[in-house]
C-alpha atoms as a PDB file:
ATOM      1  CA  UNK A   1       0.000   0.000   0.000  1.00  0.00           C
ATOM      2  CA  UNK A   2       1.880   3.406  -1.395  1.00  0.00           C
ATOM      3  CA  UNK A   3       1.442   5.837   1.685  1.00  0.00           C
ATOM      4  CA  UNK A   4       1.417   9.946   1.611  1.00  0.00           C
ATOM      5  CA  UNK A   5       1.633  12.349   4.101  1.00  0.00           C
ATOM      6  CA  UNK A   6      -0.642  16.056   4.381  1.00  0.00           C
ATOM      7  CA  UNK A   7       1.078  18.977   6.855  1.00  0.00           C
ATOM      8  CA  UNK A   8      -1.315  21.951   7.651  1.00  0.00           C
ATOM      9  CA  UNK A   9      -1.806  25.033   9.171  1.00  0.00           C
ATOM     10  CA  UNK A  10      -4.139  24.652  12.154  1.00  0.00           C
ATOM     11  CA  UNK A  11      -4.399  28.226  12.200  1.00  0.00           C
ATOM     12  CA  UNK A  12      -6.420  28.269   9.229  1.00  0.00           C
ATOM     13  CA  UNK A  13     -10.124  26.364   9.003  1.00  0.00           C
ATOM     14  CA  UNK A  14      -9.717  26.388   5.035  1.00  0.00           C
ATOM     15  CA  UNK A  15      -6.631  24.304   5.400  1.00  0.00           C
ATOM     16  CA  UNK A  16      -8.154  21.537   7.758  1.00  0.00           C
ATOM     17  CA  UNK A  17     -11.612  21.243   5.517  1.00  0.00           C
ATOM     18  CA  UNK A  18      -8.829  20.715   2.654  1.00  0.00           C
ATOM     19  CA  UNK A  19      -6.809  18.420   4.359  1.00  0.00           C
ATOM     20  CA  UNK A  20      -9.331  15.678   5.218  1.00  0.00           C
ATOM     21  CA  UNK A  21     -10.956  15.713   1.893  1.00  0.00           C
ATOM     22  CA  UNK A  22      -7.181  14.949   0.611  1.00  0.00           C
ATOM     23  CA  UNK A  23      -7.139  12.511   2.869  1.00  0.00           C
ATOM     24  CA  UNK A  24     -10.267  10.246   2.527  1.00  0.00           C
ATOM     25  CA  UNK A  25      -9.863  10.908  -1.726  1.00  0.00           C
ATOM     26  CA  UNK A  26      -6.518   9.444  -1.233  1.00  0.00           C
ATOM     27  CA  UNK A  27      -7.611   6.577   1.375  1.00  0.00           C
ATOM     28  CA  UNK A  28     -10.329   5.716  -1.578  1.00  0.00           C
ATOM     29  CA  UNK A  29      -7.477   4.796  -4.121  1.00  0.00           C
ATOM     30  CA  UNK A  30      -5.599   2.744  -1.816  1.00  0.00           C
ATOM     31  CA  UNK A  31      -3.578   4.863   0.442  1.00  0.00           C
ATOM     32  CA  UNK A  32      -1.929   4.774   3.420  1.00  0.00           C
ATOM     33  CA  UNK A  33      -1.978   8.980   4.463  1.00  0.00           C
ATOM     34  CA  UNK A  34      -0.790  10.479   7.578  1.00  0.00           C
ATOM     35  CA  UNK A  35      -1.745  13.847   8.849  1.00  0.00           C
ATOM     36  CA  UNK A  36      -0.451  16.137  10.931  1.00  0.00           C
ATOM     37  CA  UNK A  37      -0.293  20.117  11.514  1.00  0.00           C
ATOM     38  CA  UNK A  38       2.885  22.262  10.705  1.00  0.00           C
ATOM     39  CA  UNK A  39       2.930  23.530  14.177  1.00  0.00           C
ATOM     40  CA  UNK A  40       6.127  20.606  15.285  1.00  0.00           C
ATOM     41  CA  UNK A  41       7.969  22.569  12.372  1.00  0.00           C
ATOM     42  CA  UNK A  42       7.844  25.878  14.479  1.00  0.00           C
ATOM     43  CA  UNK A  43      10.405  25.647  17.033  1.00  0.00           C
ATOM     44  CA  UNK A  44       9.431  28.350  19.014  1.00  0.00           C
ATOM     45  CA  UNK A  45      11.796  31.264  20.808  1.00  0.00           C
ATOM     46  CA  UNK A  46      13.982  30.679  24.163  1.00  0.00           C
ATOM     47  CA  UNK A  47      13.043  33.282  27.085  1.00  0.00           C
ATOM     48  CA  UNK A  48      15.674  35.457  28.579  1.00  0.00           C
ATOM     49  CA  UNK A  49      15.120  33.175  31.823  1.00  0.00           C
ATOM     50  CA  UNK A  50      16.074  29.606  30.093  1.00  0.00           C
ATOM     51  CA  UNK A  51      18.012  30.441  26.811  1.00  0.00           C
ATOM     52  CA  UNK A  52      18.923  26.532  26.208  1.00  0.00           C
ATOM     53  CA  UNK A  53      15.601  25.490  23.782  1.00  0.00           C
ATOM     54  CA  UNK A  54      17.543  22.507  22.080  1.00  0.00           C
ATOM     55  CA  UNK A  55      15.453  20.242  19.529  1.00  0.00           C
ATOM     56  CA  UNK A  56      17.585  18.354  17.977  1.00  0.00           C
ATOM     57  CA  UNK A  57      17.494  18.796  13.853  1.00  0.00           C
ATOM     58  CA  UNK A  58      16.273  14.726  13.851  1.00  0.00           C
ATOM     59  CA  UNK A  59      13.846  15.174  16.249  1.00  0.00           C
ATOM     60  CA  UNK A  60      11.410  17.208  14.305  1.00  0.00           C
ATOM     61  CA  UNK A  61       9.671  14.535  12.243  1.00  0.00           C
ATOM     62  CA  UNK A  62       6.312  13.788  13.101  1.00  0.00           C
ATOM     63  CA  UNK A  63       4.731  10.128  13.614  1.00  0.00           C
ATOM     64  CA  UNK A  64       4.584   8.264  10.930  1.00  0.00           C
ATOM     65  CA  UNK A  65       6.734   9.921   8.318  1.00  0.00           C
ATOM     66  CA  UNK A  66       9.249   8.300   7.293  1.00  0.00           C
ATOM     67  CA  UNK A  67      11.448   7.177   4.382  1.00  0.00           C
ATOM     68  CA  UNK A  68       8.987   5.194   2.937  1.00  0.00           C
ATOM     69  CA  UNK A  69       6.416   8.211   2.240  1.00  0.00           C
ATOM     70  CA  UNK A  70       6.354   8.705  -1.532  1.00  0.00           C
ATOM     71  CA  UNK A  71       4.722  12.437  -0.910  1.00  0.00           C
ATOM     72  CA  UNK A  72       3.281  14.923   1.874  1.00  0.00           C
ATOM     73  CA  UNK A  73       0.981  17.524   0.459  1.00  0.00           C
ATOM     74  CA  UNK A  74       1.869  21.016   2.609  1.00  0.00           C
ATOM     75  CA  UNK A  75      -1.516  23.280   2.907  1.00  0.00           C
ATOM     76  CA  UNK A  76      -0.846  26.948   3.768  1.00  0.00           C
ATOM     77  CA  UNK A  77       1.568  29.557   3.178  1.00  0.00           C
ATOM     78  CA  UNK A  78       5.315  30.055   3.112  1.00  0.00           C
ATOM     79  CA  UNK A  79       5.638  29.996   6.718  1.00  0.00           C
ATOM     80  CA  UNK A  80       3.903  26.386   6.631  1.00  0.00           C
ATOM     81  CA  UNK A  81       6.549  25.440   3.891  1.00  0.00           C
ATOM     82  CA  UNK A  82       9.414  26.755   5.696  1.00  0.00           C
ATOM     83  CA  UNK A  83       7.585  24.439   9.038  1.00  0.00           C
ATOM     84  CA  UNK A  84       7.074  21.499   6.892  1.00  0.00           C
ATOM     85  CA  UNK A  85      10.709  21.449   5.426  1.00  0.00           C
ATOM     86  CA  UNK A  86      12.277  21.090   8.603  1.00  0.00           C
ATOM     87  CA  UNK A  87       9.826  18.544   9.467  1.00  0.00           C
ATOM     88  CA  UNK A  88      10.157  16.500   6.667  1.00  0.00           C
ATOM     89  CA  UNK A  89      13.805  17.250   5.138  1.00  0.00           C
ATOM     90  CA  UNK A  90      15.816  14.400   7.323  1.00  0.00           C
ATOM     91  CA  UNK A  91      13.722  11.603   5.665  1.00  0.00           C
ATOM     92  CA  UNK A  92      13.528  12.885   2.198  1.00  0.00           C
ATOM     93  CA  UNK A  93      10.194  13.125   1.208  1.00  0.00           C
ATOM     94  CA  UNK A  94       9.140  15.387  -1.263  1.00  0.00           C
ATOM     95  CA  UNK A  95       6.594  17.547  -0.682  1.00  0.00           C
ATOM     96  CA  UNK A  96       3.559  19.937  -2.739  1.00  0.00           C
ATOM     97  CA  UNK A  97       3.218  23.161  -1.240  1.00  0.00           C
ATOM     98  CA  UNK A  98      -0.543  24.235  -1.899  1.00  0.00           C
ATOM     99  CA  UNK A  99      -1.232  28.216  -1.756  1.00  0.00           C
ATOM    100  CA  UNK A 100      -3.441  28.834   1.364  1.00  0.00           C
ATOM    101  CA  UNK A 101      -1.673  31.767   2.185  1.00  0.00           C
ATOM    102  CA  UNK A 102      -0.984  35.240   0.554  1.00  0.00           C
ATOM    103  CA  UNK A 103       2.711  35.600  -1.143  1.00  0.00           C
ATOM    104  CA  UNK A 104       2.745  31.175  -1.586  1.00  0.00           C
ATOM    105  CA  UNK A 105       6.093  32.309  -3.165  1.00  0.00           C
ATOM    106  CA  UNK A 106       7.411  28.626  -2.065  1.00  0.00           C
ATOM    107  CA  UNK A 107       4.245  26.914  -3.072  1.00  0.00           C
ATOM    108  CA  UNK A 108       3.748  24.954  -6.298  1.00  0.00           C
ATOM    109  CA  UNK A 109       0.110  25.046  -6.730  1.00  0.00           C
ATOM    110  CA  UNK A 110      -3.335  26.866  -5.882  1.00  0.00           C
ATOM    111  CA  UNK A 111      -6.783  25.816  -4.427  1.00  0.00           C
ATOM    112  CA  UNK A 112      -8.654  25.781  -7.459  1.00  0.00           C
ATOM    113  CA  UNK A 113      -5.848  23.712  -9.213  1.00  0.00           C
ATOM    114  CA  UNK A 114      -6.145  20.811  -6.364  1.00  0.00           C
ATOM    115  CA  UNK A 115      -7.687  18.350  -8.243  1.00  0.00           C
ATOM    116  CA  UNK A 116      -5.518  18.300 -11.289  1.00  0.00           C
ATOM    117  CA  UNK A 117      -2.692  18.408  -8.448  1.00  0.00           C
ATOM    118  CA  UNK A 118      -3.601  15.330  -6.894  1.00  0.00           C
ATOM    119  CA  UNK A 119      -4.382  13.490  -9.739  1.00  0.00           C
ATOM    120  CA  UNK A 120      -0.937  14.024 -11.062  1.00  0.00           C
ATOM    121  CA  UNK A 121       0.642  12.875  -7.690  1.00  0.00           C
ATOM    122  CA  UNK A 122      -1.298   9.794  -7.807  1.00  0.00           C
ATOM    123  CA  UNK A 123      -0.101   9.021 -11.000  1.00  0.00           C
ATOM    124  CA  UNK A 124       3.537   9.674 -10.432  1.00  0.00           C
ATOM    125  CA  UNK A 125       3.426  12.590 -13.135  1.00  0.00           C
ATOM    126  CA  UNK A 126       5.951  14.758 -11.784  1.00  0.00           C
ATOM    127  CA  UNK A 127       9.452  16.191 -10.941  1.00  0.00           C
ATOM    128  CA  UNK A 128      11.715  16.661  -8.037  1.00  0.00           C
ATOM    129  CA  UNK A 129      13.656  20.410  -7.565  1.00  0.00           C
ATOM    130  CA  UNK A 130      15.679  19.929  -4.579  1.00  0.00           C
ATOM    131  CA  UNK A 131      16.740  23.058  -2.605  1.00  0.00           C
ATOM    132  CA  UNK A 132      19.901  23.310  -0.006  1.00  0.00           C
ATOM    133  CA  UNK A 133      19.257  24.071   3.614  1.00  0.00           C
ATOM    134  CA  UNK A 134      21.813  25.527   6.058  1.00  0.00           C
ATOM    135  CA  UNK A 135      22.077  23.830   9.574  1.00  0.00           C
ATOM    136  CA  UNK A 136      22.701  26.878  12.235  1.00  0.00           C
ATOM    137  CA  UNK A 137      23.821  25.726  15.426  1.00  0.00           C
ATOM    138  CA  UNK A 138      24.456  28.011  18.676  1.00  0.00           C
ATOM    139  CA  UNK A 139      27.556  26.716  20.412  1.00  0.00           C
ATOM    140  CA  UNK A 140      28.592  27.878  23.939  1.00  0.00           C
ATOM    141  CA  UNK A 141      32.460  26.697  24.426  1.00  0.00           C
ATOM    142  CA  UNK A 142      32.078  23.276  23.261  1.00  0.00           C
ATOM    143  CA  UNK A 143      28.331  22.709  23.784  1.00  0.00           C
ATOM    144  CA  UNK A 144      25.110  23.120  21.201  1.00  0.00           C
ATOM    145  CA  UNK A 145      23.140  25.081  22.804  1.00  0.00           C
ATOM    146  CA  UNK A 146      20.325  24.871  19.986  1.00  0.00           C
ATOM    147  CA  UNK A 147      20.056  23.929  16.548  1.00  0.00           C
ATOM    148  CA  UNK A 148      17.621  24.023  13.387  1.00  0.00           C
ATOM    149  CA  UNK A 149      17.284  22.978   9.937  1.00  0.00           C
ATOM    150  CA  UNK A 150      16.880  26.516   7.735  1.00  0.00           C
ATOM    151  CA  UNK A 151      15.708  26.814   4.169  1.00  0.00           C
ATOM    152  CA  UNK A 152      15.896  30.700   3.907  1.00  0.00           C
ATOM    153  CA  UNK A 153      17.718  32.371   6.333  1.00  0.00           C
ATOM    154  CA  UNK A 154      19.386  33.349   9.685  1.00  0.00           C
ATOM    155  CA  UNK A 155      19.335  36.619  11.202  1.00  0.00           C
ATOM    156  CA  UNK A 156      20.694  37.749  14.188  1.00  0.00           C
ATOM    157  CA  UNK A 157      20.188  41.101  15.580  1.00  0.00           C
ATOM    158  CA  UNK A 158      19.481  43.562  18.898  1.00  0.00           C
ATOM    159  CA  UNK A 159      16.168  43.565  20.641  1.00  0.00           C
ATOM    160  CA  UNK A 160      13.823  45.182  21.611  1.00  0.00           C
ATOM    161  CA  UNK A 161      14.733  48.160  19.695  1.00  0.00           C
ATOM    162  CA  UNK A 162      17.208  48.214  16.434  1.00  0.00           C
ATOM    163  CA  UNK A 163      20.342  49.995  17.136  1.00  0.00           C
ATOM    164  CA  UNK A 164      24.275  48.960  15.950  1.00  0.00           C
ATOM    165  CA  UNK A 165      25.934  45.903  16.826  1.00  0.00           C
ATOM    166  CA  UNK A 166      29.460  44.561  16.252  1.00  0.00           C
ATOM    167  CA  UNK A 167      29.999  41.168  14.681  1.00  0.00           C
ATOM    168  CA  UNK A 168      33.348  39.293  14.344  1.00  0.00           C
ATOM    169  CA  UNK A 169      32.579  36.723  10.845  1.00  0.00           C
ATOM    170  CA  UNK A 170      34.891  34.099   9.915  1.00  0.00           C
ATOM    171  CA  UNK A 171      34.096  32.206   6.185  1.00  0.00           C
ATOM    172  CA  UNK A 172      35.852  29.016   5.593  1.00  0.00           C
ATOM    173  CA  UNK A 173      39.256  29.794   7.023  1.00  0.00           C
ATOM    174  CA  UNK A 174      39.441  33.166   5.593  1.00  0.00           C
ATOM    175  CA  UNK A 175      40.687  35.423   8.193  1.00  0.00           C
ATOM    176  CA  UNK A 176      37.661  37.034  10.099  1.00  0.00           C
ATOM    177  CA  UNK A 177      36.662  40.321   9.170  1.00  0.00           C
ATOM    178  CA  UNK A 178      34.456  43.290  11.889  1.00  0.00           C
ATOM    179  CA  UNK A 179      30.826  44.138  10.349  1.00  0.00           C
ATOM    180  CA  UNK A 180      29.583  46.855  12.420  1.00  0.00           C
ATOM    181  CA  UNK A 181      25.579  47.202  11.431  1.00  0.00           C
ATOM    182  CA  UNK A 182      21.761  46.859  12.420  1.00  0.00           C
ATOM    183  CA  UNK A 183      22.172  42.819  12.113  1.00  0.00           C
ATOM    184  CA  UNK A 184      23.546  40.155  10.048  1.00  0.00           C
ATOM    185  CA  UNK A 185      22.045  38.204   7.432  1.00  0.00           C
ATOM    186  CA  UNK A 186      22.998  34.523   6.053  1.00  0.00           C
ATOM    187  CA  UNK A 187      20.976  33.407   3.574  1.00  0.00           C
ATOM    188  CA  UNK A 188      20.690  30.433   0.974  1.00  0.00           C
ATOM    189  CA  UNK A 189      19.778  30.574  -2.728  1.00  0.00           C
ATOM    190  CA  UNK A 190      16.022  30.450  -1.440  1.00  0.00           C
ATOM    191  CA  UNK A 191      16.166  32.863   0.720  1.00  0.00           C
ATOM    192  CA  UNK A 192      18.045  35.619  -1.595  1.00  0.00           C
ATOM    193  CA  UNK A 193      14.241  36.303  -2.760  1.00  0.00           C
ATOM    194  CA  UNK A 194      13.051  36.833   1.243  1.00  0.00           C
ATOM    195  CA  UNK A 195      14.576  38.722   3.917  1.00  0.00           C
ATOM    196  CA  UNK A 196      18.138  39.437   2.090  1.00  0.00           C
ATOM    197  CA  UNK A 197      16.524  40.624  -0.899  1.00  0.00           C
ATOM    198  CA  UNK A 198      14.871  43.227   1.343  1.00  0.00           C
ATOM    199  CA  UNK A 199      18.058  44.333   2.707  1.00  0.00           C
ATOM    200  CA  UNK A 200      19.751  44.643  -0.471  1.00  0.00           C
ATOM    201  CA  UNK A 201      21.167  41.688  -1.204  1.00  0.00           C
ATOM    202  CA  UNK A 202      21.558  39.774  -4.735  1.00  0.00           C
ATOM    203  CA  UNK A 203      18.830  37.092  -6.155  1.00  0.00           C
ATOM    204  CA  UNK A 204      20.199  34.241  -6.585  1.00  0.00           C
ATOM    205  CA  UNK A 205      18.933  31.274  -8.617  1.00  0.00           C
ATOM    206  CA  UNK A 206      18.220  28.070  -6.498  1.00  0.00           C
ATOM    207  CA  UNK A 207      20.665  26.094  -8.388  1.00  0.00           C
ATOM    208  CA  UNK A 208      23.703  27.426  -7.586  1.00  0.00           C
ATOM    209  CA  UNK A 209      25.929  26.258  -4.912  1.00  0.00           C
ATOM    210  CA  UNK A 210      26.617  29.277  -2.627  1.00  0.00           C
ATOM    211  CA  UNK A 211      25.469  31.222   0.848  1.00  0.00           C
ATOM    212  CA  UNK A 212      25.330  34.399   1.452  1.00  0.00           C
ATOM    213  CA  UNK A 213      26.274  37.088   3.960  1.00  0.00           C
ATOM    214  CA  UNK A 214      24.076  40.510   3.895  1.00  0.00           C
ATOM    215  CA  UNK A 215      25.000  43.240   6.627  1.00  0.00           C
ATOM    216  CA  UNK A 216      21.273  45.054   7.578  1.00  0.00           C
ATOM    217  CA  UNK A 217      22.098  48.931   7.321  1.00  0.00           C
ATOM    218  CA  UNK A 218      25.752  48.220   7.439  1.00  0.00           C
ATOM    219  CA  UNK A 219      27.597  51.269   9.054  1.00  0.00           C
ATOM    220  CA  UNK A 220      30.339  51.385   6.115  1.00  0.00           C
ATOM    221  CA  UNK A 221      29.740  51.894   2.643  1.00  0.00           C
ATOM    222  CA  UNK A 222      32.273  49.010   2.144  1.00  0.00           C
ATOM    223  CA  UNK A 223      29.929  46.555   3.873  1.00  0.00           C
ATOM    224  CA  UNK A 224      28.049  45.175   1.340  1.00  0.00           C
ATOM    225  CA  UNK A 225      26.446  41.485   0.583  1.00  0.00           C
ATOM    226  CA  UNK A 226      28.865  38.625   0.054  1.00  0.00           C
ATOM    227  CA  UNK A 227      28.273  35.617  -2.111  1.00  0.00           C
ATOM    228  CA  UNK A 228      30.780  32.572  -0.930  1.00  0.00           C
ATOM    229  CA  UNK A 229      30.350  28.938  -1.733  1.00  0.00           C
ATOM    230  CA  UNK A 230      28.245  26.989   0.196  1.00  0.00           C
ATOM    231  CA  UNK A 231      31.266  24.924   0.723  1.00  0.00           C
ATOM    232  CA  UNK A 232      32.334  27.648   3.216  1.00  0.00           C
ATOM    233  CA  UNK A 233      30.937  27.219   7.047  1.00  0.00           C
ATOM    234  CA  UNK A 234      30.374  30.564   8.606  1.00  0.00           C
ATOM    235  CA  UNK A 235      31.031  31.383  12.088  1.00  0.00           C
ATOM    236  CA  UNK A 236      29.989  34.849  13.973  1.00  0.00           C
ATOM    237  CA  UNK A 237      30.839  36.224  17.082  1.00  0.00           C
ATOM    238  CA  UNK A 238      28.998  38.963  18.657  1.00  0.00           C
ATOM    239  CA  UNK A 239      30.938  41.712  20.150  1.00  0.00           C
ATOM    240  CA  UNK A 240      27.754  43.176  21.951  1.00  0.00           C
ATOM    241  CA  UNK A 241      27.402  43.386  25.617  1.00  0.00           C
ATOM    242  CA  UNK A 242      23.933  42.682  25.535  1.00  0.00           C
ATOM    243  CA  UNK A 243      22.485  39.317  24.469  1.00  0.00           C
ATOM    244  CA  UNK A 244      20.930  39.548  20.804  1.00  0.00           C
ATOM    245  CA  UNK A 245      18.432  37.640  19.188  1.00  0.00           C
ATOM    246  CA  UNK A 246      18.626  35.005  16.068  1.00  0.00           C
ATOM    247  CA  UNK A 247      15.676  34.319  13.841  1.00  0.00           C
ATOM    248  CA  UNK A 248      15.364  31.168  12.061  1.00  0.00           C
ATOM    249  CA  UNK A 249      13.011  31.409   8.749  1.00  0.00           C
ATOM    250  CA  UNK A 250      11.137  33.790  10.672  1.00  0.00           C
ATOM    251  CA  UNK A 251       9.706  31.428  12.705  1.00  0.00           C
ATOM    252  CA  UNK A 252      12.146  29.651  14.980  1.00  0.00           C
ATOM    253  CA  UNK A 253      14.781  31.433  17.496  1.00  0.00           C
ATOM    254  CA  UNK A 254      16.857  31.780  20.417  1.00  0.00           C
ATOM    255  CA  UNK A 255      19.555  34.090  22.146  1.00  0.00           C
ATOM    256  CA  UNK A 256      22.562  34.503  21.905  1.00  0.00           C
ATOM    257  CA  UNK A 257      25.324  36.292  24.148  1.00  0.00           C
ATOM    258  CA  UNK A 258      28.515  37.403  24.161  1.00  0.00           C
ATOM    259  CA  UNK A 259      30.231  34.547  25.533  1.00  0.00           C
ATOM    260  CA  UNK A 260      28.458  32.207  22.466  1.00  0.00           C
ATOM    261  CA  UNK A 261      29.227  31.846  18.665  1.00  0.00           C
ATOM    262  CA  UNK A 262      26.512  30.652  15.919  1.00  0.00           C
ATOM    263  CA  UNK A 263      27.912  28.421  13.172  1.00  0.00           C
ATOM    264  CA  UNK A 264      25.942  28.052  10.263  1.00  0.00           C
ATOM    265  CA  UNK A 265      27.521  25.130   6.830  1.00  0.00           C
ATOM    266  CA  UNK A 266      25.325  24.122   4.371  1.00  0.00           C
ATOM    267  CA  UNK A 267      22.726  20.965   5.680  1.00  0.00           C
ATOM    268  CA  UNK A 268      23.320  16.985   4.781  1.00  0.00           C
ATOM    269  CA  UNK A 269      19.943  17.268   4.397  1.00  0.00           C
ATOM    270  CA  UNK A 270      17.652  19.101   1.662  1.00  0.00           C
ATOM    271  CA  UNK A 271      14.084  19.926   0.244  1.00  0.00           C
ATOM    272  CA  UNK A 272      12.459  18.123  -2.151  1.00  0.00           C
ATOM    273  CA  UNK A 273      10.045  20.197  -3.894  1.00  0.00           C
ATOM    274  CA  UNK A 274       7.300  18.632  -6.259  1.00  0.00           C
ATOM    275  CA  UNK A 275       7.110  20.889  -9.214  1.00  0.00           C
ATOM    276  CA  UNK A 276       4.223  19.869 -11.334  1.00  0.00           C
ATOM    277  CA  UNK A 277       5.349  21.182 -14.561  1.00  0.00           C
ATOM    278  CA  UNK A 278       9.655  21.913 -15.452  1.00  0.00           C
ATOM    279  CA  UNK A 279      10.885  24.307 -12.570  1.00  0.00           C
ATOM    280  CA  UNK A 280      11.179  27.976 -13.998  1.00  0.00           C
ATOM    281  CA  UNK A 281      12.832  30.027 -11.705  1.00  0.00           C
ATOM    282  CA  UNK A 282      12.205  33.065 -13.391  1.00  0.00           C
ATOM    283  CA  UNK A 283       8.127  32.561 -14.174  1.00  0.00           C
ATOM    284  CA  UNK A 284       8.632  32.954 -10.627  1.00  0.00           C
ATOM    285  CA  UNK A 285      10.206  35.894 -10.073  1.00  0.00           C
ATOM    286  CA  UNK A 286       7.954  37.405 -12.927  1.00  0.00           C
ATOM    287  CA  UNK A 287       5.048  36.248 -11.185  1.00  0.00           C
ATOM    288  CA  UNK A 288       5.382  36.945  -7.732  1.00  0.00           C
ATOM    289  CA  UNK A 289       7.727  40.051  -7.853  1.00  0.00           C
ATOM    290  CA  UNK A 290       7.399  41.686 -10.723  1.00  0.00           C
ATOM    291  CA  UNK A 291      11.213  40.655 -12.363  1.00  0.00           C
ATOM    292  CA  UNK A 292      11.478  41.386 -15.807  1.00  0.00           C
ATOM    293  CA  UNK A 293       8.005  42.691 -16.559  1.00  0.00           C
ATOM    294  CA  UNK A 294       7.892  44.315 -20.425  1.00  0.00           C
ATOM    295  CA  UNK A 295       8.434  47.883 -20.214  1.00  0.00           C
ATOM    296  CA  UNK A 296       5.468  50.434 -21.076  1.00  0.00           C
ATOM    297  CA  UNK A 297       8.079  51.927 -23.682  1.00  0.00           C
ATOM    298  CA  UNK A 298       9.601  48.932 -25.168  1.00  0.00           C
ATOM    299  CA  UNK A 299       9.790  49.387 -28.919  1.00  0.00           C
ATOM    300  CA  UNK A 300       7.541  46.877 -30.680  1.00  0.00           C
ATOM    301  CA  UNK A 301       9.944  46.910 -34.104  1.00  0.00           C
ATOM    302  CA  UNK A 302      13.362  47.851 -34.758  1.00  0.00           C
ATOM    303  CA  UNK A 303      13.640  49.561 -37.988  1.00  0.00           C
ATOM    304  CA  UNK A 304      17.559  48.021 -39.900  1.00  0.00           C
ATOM    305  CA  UNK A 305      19.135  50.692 -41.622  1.00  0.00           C
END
């Protein structure tokens, strides 16, 4: 009996009508499905009173996934995608994002093209993009402190308010070099289109093998974004008195402080997209952000001499 997987947001009804008529159409035709909610994908934020909130990166995957899943259909938004990736990522089963949400920039698919979706899972009519994930780890001395899987990026900056901080960043074994700015980005190929791209930093197509470093509001007009390969681990020290705060995917967190180091190398482990038709990175980028949209003033004939 072939067996599938469905991850949800709880947090929306639409997605938990969808996900049990997903479920009993596939149970009809023979399947084995599992459901669960995209909530054990969210790994939450230490408090200033207990800054230890370890999961381990294994220890995310909910009952009854495992490596013999051929699919799990994701219902919500990006956040749910980002959620479901971690969940899913150490077993390797591919997943179809389905647009619940607003941006769905990760997502393959909408609502009202469900059942042409399913049908074509079913059938096996379908390819696999896989993305790389970085594995960010919080080390105090010699001890990991906390640790997640991350398919778009880690930022680590000052709260409550934004103000500067001072960051010593070693790449590889280049020598380490002072970033004095609001925060620090590190990003993936993915996430060059979320937070990074915000703060300046260079799209990147999913394909290529690289990470990158973008200083927020960088205090030097020499600071600018960094593209290394992904072959590089990264390792930052923060220079700060205070504690500051790192953001995983924008969901998942913990502090750090002074006396700590965050060390971020690309993940053994990766997502496994379902695209139902040839990936086309830029269709994407057209379609979600407005990339390379004709120009009201592009000539419609060139006239040879």
């Amino acid at each position: 009996m072939p067996k599938a997987g469905i991850i949800y947001n709880d947090v929306k009804p639409i997605a938990g009508r969808i996900a049990v008529e997903i479920k009993e159409q596939l149970a009809n035709a023979g399947w084995e499905v599992v459901v669960t909610t995209g909530v054990g994908g969210i790994l939450g934020y230490s408090s200033p009173d207990s800054p230890v909130c370890h999961t381990p990166i294994e220890g995310l995957t909910p009952p009854g996934f495992d490596q013999g899943m051929e699919f799990a259909v994701v219902l919500g938004g990006d956040g749910t995608v980002l959620a479901a990736s971690r969940q899913v990522a150490p077993c390797g089963i591919p997943i179809l994002g389905i647009n619940t949400g607003h941006m769905g920039f990760l997502t393959e698919a909408y609502l009202n093209q469900l059942p042409q979706a399913i049908a074509q899972l079913m059938a096996g009519n379908y390819e696999i993009e896989e993305r790389a994930m970085m594995a960010v780890r919080v080390f105090r001395h010699r001890d990991v402190l906390w640790e997640a899987l991350c398919l778009n990026e880690m930022v680590l900056h000052r709260e409550p308010l934004t103000s500067m901080c001072h960051f010593e960043i070693g790449v590889g074994r280049h020598a380490p070099v002072d970033i004095a700015a609001d925060g620090v980005i590190i990003s993936t190929p993915t996430g060059s289109t979320a937070y990074s791209l915000s703060a300046g930093g260079p799209v990147i197509a999913p394909g290529v093998s690289v990470l990158q470093l973008v200083p927020i509001c960088p205090h030097s007009l020499a600071s600018r974004a960094l593209v290394f390969p992904d072959s590089e681990p990264v390792t930052v020290f923060p220079v700060n008195a205070p504690r500051l705060v790192m953001v995983v995917d924008g969901n998942a967190g913990c502090y750090v402080f002074p006396e700590d180091r965050v060390y971020v190398e690309r993940s053994q482990y990766s997502v496994k997209f379902i695209r139902l038709q040839s990936p086309e990175f830029f269709r994407i980028l057209r379609e979600k952000l407005g990339w390379g949209l004709p120009h009201i003033a592009k000539p419609t004939s060139v006239e040879l001499p």
